[in-house]
N, C-alpha and C. Protein backbone atom coordinates (compact mmCIF):
# COMPACT_ATOMS: atom_id res chain seq x y z
N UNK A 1 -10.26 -3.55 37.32
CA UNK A 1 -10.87 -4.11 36.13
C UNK A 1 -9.79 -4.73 35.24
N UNK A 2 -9.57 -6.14 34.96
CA UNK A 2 -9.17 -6.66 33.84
C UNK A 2 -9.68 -6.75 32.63
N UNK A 3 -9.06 -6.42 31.31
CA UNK A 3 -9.80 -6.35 30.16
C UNK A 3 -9.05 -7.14 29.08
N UNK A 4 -9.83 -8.15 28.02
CA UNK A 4 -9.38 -8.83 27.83
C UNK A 4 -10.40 -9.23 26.18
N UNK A 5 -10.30 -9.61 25.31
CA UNK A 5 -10.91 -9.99 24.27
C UNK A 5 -11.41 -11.35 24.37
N UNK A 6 -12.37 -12.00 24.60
CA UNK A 6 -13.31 -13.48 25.09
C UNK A 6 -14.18 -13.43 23.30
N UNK A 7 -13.36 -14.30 22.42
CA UNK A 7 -14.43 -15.13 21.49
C UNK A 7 -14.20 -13.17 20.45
N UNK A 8 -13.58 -12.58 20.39
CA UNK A 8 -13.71 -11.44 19.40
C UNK A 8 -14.08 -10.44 20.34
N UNK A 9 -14.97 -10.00 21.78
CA UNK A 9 -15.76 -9.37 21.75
C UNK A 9 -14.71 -8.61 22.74
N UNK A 10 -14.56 -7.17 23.40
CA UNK A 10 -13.97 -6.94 24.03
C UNK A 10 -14.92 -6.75 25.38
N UNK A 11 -14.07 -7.26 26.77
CA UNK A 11 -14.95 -7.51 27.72
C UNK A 11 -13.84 -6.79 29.35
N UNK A 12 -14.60 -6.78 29.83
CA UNK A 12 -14.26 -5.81 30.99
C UNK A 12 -14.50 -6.93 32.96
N UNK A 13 -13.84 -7.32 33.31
CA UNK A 13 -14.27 -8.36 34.35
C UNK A 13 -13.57 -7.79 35.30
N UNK A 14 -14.67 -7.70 36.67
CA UNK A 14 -13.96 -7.21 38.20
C UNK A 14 -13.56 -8.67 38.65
N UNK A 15 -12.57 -8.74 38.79
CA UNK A 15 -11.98 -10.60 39.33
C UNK A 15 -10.74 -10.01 40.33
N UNK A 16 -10.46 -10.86 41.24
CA UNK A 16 -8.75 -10.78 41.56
C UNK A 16 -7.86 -11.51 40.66
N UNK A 17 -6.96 -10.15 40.50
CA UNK A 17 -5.21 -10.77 39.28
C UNK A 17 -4.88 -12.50 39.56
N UNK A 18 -5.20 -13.32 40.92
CA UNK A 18 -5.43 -14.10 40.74
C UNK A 18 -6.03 -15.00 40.64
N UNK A 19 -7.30 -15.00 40.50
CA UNK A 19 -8.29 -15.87 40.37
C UNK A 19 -7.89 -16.81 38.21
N UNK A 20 -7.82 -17.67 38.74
CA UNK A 20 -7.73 -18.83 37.57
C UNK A 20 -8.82 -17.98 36.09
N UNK A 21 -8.13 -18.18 34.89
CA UNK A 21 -8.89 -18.02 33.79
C UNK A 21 -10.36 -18.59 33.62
N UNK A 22 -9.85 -19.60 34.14
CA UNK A 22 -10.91 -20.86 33.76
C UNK A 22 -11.96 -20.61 34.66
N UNK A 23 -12.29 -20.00 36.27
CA UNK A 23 -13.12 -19.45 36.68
C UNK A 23 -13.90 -18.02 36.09
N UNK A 24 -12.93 -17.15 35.84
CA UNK A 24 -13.14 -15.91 35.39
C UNK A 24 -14.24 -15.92 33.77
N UNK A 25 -14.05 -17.12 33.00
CA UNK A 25 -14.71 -17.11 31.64
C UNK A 25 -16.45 -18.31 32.35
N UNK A 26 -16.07 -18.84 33.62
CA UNK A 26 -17.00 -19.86 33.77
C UNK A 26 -18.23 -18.89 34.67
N UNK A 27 -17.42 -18.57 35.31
CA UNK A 27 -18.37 -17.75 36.88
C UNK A 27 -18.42 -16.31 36.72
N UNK A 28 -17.81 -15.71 35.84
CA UNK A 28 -18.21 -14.42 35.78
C UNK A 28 -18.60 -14.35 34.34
N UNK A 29 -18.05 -14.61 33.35
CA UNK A 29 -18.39 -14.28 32.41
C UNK A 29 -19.94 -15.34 31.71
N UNK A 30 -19.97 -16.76 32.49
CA UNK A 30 -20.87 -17.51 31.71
C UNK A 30 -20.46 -18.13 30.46
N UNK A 31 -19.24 -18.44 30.15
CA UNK A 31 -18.78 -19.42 29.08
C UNK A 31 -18.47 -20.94 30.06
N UNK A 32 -19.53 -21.39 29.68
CA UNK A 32 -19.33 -22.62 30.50
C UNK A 32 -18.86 -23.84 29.64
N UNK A 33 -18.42 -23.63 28.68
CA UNK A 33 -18.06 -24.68 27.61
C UNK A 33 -16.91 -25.60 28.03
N UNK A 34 -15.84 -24.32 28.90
CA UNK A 34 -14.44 -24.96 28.96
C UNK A 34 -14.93 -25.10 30.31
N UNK A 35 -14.69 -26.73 31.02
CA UNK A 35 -14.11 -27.28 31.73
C UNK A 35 -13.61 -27.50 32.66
N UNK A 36 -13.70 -27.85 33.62
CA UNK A 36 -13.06 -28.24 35.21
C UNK A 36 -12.25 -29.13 35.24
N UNK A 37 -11.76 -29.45 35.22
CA UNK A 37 -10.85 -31.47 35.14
C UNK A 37 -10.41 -31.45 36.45
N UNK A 38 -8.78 -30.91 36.31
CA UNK A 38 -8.16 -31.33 37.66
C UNK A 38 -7.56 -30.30 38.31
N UNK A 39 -7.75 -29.24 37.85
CA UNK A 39 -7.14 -27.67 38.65
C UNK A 39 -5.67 -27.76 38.63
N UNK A 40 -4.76 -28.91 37.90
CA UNK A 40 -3.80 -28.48 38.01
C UNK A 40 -3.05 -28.80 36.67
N UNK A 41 -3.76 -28.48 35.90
CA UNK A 41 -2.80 -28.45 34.19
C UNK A 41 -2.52 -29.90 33.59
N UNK A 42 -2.99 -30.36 34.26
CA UNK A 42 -2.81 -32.34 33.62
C UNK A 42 -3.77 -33.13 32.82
N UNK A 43 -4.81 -32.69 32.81
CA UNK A 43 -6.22 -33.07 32.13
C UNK A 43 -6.36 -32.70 30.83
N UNK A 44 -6.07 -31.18 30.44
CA UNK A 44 -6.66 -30.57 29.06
C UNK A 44 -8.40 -30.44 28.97
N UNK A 45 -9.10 -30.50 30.05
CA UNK A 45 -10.43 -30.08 30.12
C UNK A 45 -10.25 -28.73 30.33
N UNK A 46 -9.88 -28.25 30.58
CA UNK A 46 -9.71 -26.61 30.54
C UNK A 46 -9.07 -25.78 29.64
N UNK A 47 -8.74 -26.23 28.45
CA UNK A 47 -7.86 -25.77 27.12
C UNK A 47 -8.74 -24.57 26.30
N UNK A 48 -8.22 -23.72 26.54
CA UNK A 48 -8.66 -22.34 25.52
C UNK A 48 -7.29 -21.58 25.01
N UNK A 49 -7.61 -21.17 23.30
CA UNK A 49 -6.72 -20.80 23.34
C UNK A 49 -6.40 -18.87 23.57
N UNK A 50 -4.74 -18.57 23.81
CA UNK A 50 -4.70 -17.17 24.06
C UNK A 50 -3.97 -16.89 22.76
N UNK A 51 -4.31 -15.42 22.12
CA UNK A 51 -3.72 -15.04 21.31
C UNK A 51 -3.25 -17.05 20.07
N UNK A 52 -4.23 -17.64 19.90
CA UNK A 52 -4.29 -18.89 19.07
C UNK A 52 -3.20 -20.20 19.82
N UNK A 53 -3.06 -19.74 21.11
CA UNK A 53 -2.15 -20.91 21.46
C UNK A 53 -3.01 -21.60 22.35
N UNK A 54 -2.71 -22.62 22.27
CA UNK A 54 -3.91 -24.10 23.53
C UNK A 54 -3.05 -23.31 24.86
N UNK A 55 -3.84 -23.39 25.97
CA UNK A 55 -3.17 -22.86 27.03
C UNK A 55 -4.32 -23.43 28.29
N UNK A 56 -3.97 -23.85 29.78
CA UNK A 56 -4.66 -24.24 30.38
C UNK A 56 -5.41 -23.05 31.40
N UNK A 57 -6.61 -23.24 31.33
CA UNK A 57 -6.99 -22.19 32.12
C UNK A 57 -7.46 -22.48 33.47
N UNK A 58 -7.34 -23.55 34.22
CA UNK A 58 -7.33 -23.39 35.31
C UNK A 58 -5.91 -23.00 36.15
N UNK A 59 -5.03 -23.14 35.13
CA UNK A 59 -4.02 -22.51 36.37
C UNK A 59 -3.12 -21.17 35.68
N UNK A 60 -4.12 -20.55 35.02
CA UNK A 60 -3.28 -19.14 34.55
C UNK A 60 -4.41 -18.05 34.91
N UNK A 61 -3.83 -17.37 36.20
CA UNK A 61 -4.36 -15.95 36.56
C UNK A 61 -4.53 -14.84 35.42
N UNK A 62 -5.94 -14.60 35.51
CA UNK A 62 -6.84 -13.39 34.48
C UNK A 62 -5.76 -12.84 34.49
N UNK A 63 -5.39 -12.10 35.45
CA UNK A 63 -4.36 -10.69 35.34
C UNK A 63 -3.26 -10.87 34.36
N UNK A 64 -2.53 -12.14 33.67
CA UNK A 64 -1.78 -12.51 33.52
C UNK A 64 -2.11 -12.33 31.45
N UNK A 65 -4.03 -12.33 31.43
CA UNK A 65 -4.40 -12.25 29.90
C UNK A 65 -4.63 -10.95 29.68
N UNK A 66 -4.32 -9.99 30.55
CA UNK A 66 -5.06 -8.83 30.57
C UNK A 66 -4.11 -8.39 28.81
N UNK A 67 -5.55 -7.40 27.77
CA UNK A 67 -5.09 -7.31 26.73
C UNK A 67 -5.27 -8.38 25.78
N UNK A 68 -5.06 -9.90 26.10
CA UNK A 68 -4.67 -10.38 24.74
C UNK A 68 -5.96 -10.84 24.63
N UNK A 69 -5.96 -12.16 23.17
CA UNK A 69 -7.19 -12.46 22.72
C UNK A 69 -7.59 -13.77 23.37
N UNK A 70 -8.79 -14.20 23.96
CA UNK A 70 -9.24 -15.65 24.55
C UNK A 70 -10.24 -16.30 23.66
N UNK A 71 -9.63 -17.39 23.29
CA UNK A 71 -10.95 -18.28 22.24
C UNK A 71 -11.54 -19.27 23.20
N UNK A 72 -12.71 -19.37 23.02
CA UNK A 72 -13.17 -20.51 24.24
C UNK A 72 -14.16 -21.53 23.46
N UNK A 73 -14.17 -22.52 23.63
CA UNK A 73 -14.98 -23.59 23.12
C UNK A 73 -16.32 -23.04 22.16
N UNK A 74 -17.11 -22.16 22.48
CA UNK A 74 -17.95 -21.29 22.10
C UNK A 74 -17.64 -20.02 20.80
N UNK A 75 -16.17 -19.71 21.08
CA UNK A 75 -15.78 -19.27 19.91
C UNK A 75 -14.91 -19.93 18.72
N UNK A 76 -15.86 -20.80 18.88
CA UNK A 76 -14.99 -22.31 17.33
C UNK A 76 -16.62 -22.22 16.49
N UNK A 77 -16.45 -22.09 15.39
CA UNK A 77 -17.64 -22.24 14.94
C UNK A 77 -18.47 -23.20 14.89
N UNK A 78 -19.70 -23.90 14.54
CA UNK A 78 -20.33 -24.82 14.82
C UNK A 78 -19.71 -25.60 13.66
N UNK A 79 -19.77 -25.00 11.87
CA UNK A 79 -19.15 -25.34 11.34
C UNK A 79 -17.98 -25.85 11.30
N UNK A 80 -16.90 -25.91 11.94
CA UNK A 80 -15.58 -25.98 12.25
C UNK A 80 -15.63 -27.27 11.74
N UNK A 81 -14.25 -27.54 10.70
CA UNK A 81 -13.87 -28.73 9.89
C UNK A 81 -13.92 -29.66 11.63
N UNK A 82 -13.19 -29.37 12.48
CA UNK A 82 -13.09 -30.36 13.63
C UNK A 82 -14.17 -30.82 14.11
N UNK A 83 -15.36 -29.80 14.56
CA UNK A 83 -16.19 -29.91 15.09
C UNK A 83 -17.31 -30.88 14.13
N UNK A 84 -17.14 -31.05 13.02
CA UNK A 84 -17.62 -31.41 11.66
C UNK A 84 -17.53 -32.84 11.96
N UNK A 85 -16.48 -33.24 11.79
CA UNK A 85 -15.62 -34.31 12.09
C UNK A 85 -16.25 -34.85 13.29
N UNK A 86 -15.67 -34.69 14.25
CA UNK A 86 -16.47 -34.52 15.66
C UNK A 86 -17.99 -35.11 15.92
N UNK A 87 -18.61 -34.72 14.95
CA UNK A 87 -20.28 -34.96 15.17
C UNK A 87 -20.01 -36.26 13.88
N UNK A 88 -19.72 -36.32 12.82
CA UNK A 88 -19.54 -36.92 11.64
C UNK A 88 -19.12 -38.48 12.46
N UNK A 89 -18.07 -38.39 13.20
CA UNK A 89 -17.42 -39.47 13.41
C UNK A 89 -17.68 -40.04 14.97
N UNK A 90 -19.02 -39.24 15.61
CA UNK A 90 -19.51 -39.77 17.20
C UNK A 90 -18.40 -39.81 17.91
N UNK A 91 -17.91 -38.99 18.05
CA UNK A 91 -16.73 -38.68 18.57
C UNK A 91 -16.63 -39.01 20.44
N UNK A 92 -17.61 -38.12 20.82
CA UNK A 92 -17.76 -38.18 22.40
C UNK A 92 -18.17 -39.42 22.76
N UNK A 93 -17.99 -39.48 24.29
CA UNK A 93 -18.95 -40.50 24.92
C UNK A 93 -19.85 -40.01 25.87
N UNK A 94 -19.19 -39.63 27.00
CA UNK A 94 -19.77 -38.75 28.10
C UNK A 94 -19.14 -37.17 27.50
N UNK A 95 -18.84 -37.18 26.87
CA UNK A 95 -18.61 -35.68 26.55
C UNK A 95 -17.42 -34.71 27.29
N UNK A 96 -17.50 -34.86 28.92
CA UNK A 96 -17.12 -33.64 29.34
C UNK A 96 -15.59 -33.33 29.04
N UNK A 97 -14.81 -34.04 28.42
CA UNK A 97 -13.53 -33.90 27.91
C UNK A 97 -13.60 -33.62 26.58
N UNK A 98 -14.56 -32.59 25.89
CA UNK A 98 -14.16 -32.99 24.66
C UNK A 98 -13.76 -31.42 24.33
N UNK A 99 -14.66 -30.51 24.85
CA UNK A 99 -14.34 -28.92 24.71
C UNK A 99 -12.52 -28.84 24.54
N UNK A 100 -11.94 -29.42 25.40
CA UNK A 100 -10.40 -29.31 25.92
C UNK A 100 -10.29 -30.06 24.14
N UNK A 101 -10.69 -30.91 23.60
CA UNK A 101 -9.93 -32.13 23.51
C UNK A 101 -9.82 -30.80 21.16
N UNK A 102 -11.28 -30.80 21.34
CA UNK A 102 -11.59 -30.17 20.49
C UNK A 102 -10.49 -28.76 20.38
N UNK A 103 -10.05 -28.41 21.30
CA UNK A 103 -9.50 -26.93 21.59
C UNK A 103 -8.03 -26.95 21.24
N UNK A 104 -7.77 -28.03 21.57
CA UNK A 104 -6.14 -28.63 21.01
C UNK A 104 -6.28 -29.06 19.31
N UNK A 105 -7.45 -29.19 19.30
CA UNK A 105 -7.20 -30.26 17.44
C UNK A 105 -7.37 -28.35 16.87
N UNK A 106 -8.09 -27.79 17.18
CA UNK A 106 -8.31 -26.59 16.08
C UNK A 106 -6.68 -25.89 16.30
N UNK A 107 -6.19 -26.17 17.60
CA UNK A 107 -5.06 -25.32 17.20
C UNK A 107 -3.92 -26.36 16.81
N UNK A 108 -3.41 -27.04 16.34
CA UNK A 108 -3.13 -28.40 15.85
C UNK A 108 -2.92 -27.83 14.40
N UNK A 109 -4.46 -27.91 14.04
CA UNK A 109 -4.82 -27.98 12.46
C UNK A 109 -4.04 -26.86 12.00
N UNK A 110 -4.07 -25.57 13.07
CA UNK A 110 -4.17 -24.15 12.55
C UNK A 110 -2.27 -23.99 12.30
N UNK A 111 -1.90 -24.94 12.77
CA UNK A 111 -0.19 -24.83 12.97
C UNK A 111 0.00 -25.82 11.44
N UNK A 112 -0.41 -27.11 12.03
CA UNK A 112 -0.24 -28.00 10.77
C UNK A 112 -1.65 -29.24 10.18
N UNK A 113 -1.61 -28.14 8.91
CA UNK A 113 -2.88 -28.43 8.00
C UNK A 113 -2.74 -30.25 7.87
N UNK A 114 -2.02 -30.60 7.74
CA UNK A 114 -1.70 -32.15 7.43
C UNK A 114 -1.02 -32.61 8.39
N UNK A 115 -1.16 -32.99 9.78
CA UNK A 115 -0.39 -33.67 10.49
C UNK A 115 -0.19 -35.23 10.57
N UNK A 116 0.82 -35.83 10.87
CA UNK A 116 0.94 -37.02 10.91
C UNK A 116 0.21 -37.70 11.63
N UNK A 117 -0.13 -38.94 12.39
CA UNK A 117 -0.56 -39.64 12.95
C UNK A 117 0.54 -39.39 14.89
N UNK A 118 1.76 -38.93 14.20
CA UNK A 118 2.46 -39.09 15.53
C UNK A 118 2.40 -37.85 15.85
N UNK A 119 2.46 -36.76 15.12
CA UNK A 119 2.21 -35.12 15.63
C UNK A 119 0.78 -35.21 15.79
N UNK A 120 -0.19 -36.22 15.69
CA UNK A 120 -1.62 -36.04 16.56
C UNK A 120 -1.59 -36.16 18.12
N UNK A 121 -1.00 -37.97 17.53
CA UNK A 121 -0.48 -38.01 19.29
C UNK A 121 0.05 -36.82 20.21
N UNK A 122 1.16 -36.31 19.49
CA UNK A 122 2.08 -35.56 20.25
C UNK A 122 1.33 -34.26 20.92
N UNK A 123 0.38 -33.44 20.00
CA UNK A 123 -0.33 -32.30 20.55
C UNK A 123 -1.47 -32.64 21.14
N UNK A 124 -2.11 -33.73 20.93
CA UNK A 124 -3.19 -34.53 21.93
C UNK A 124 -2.57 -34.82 23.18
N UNK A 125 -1.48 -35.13 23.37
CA UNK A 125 -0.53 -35.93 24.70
C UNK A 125 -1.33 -35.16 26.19
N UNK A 126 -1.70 -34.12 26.12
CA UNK A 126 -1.98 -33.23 27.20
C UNK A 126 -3.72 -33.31 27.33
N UNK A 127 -4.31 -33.72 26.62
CA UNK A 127 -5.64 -34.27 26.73
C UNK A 127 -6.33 -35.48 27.24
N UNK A 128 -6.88 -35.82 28.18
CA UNK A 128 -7.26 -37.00 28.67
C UNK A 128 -8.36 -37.09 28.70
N UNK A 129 -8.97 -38.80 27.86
CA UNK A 129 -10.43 -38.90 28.03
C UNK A 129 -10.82 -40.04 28.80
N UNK A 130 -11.71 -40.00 29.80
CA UNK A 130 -11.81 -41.37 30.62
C UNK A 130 -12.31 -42.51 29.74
N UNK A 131 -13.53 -42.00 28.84
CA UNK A 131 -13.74 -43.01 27.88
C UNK A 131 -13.01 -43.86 27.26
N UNK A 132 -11.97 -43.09 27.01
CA UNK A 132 -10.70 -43.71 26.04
C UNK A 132 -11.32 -43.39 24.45
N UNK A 133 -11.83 -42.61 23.86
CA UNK A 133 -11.99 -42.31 22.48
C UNK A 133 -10.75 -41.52 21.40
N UNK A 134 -9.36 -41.95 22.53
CA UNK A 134 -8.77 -41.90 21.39
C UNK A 134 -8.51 -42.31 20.30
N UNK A 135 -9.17 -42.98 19.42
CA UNK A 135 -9.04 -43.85 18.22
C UNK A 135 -9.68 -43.02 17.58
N UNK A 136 -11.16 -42.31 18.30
CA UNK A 136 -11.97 -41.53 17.26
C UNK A 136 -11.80 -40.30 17.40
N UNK A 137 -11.10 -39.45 18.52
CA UNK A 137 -10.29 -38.06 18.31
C UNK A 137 -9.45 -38.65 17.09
N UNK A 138 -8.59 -39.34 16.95
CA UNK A 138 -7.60 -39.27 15.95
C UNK A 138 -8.14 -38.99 14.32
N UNK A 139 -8.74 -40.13 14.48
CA UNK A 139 -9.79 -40.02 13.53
C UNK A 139 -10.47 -38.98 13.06
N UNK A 140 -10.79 -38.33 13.88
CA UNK A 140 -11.71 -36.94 13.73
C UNK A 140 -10.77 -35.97 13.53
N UNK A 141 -9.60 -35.83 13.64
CA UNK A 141 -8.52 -34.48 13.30
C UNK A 141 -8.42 -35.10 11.92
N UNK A 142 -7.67 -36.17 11.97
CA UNK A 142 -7.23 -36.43 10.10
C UNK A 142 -8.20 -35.98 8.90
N UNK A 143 -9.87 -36.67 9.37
CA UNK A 143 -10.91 -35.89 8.54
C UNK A 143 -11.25 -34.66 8.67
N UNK A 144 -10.83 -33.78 9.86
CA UNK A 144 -10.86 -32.20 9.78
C UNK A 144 -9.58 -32.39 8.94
N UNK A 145 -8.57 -32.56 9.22
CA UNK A 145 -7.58 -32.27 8.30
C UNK A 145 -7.81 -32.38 6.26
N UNK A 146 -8.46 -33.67 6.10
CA UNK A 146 -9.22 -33.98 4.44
C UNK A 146 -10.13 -32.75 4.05
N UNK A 147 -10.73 -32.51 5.61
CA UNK A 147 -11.73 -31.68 4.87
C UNK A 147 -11.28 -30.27 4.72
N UNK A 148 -10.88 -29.43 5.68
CA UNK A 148 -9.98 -28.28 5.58
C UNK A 148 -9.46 -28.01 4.76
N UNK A 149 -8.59 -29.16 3.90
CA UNK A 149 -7.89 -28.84 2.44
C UNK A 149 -8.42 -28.90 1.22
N UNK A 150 -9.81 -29.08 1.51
CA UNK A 150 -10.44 -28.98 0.24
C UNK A 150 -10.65 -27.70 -0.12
């Protein structure tokens, strides 16, 4: 048994030490929020964070979180200045990159309340959207960022 904190709650999962995070929260646990992309850490469709850091979960073995805390797309509030933003500013297109994309801006914000335009880029760099809506991710952190500091 690996045990592990998913979204606050403490949770208990029979998996093998290596089976991928990103399976373990999708196929056993039913958080289907985060993402499949490319199974090998290059996409950012699989971004949840551990203990508040963006981290990829298709290529980090459960055994490896055993103990710490897992936030998953589902544990961001609906409210969330980003997520706010996000809907405010039609953010998606096809969507399925956005859980990842969203998962990097909350931990972004949570490091730096006011980031530049080039520290967006820079912590976005690991996120890829086929659409190409980077103009309106950017967009959508700066106004989580306006709004957050109010």
């Amino acid at each position: 048994m690996i045990e592990l904190t998913i979204n606050g709650v403490a949770r208990k999962i029979d998996a093998t030490p290596d089976m991928p995070l990103l399976w373990a929260l999708r196929d056993v646990l039913g958080y289907t929020g985060t993402k499949f992309g490319c199974g090998m850490s290059l996409c950012g469709a699989c971004t949840v964070h551990l203990n508040g850091t963006p981290i990829r979960a298709c290529v980090t073995p459960v055994s490896s979180v055993q103990g710490m805390k897992v936030t998953t797309i589902e544990g961001i509030a609906a409210n969330h200045p980003v997520k706010e933003a996000w809907k405010k500013l039609n953010v998606p297109q096809c969507g399925y990159c956005q859980s990842g994309q969203i998962m990097s801006a909350v931990a972004l914000l949570a490091q730096k309340h006011h980031p530049t335009e080039s520290e967006i880029d820079q912590a976005m760099a690991g996120n890829l959207c086929r659409c190409g809506t980077y103009p309106r991710i950017k967009s959508a952190i700066l106004e989580a960022a306006q709004k957050g500091s109010k």
